[in-house]
N, C-alpha and C. Protein backbone atom coordinates (compact mmCIF):
# COMPACT_ATOMS: atom_id res chain seq x y z
N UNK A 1 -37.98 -54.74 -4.04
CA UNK A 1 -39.13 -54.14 -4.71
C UNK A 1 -38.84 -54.10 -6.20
N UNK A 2 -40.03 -54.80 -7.14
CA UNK A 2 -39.39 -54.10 -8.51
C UNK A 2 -39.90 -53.14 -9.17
N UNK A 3 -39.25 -52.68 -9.98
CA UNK A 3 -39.44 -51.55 -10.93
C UNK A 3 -40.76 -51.79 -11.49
N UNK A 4 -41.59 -50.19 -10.85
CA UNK A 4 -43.02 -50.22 -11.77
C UNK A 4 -42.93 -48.87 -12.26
N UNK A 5 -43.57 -49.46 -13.34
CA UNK A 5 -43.40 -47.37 -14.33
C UNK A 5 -44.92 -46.91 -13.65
N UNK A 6 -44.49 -45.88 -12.95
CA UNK A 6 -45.90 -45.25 -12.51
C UNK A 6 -45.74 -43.43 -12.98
N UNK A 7 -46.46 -42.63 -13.66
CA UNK A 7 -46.69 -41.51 -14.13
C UNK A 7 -46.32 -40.62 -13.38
N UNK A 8 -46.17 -40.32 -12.39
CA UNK A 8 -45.87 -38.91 -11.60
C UNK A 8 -44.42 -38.94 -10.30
N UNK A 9 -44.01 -37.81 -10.99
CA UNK A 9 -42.51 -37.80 -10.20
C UNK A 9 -43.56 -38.22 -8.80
N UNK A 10 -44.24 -37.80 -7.99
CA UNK A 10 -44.74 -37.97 -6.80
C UNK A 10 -44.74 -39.28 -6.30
N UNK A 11 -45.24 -40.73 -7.07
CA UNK A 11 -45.38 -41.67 -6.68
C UNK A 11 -43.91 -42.33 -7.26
N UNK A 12 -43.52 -42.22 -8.67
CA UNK A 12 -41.68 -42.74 -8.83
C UNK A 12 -40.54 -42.25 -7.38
N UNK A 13 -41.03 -42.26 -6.67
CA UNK A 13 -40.17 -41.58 -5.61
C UNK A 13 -40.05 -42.39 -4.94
N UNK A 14 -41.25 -43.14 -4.91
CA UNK A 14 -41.70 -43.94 -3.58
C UNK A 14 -40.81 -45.42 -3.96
N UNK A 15 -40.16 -45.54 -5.37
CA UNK A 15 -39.28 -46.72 -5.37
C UNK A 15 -37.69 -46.47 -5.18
N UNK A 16 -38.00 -45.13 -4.94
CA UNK A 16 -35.87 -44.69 -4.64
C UNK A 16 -35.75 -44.85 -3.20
N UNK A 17 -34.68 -45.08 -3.10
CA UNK A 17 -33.71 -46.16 -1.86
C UNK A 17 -34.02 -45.14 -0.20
N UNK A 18 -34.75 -43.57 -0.31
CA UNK A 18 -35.26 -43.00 1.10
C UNK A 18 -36.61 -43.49 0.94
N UNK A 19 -37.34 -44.35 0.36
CA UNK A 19 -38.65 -44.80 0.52
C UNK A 19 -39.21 -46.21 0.80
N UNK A 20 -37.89 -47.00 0.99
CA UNK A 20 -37.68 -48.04 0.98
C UNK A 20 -38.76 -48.74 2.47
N UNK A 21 -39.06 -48.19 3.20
CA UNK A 21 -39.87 -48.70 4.41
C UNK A 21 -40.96 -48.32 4.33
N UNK A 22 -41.83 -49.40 4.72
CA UNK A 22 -43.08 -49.20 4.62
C UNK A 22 -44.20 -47.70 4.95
N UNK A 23 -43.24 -47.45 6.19
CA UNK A 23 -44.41 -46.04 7.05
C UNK A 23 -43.63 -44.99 6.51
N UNK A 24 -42.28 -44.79 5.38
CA UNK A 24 -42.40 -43.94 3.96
C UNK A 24 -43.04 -44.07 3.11
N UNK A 25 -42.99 -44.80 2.70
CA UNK A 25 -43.90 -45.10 1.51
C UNK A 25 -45.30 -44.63 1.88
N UNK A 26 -46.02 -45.19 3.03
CA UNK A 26 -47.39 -44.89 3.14
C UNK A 26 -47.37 -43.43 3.45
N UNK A 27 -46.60 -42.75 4.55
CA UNK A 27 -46.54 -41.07 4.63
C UNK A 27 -46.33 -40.34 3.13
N UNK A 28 -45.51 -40.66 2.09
CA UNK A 28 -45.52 -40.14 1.08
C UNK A 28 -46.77 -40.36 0.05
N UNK A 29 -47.35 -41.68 -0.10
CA UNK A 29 -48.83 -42.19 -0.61
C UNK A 29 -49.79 -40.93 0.02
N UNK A 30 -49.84 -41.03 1.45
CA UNK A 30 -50.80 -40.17 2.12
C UNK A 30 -50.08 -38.40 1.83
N UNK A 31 -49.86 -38.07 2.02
CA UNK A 31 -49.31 -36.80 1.04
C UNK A 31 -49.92 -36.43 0.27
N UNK A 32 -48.95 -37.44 -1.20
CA UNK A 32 -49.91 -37.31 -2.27
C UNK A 32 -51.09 -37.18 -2.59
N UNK A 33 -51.63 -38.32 -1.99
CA UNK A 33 -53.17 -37.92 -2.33
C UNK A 33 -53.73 -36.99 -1.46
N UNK A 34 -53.24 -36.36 -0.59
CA UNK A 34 -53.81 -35.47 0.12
C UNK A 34 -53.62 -33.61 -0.66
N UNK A 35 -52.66 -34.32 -1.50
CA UNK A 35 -52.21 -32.87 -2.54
C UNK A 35 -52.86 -33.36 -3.78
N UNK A 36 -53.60 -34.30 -3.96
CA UNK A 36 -54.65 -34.35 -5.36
C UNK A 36 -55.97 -33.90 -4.38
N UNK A 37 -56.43 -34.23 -3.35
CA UNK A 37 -57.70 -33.97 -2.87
C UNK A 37 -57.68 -32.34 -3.04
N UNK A 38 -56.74 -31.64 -2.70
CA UNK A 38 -56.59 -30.21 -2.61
C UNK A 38 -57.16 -29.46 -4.15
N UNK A 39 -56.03 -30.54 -4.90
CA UNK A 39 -56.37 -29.73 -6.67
C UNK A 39 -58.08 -30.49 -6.88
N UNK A 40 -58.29 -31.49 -6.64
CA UNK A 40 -59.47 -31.88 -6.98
C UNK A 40 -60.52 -30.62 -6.36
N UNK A 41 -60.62 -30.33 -5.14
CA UNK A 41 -61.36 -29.56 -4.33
C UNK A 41 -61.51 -27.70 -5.59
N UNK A 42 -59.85 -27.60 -5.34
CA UNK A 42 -60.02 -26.32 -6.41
C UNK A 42 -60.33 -26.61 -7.55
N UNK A 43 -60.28 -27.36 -8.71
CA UNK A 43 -60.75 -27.24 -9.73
C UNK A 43 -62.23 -27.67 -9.40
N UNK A 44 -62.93 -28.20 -8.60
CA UNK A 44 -64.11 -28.04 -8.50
C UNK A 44 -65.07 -26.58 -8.10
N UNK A 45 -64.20 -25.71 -7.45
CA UNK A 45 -64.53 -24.51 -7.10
C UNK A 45 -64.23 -23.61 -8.41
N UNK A 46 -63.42 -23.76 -9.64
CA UNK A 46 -63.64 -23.10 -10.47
C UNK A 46 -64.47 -23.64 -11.23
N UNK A 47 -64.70 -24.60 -11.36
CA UNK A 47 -66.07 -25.21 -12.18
C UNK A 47 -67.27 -24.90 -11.69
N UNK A 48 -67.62 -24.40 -10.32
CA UNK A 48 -68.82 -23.61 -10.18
C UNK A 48 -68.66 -22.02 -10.57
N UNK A 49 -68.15 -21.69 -10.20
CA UNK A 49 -67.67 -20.60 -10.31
C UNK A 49 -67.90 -19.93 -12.04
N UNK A 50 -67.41 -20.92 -12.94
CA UNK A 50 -67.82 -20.74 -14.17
C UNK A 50 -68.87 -21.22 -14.68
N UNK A 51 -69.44 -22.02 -13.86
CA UNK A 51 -71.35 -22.39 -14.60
C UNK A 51 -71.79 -20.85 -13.56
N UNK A 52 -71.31 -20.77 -13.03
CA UNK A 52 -72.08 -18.89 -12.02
C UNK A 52 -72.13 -17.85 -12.66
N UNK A 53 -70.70 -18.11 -13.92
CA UNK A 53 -70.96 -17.07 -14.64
C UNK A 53 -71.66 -16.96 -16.06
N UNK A 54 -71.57 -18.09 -16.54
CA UNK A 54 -72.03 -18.78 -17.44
C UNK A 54 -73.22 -18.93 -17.89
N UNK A 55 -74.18 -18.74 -16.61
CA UNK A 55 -75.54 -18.67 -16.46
C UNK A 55 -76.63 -17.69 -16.70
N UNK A 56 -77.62 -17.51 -17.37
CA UNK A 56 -77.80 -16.12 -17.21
C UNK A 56 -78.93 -15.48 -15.76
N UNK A 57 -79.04 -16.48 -14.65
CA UNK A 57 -79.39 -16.52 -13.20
C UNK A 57 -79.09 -17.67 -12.78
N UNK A 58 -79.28 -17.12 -11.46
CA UNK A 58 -78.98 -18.18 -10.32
C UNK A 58 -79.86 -19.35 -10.14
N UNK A 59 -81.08 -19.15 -10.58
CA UNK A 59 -81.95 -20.31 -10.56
C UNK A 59 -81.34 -21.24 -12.18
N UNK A 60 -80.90 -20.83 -13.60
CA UNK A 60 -81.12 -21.27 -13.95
C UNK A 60 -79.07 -22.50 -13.58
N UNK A 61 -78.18 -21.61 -12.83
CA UNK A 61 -77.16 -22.03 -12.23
C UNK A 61 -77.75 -23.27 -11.47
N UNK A 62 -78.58 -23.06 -10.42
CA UNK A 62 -78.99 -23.88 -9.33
C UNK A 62 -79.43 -25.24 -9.94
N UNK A 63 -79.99 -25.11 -11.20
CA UNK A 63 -80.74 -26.54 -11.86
C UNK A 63 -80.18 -26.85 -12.94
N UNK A 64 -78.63 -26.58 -13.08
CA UNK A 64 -77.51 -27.38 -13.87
C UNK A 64 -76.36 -27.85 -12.53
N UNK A 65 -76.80 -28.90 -12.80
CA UNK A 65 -75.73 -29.84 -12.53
C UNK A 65 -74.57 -30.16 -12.55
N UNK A 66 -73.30 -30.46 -12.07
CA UNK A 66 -71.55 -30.68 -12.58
C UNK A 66 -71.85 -32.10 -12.32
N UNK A 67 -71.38 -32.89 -12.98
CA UNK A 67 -70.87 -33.91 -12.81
C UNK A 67 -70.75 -34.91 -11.72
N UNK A 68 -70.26 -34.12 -10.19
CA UNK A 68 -70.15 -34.66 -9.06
C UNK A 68 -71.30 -34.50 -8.19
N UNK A 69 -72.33 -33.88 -8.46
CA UNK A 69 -73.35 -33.31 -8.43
C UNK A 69 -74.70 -34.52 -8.48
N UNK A 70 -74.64 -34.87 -9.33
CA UNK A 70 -75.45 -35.88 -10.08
C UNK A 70 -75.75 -37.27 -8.54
């Protein structure tokens, strides 16, 4: 395998010598992204959470939009 510079201790792992087989590599891939779906999920729950407060009602909350929303 060669050396790829990839950004996060999480995925640089996946080229050291206990990751070396394929169904590691993919259990640690699947992990990971299963621990970004998590932070993705919560920072989406504080991003409503702060257009909730942000708002000065719920209707005018209900007819702003986030991003993922759209």
């Amino acid at each position: 395998m060669s050396e790829i510079e990839i950004a996060t201790p999480e995925t640089n792992a996946l080229i050291r010598a206990e990751f070396r087989t394929k169904a590691a590599r993919y259990n640690a891939m699947r992990h990971h992204a299963r621990k970004l779906e998590r932070e993705r999920d919560e920072a989406r729950r504080e991003a409503e959470k702060y257009r909730n407060l942000s708002c000065d009602s719920q209707d005018e909350a209900d007819e702003t939009l986030l991003p993922w929303e759209k």
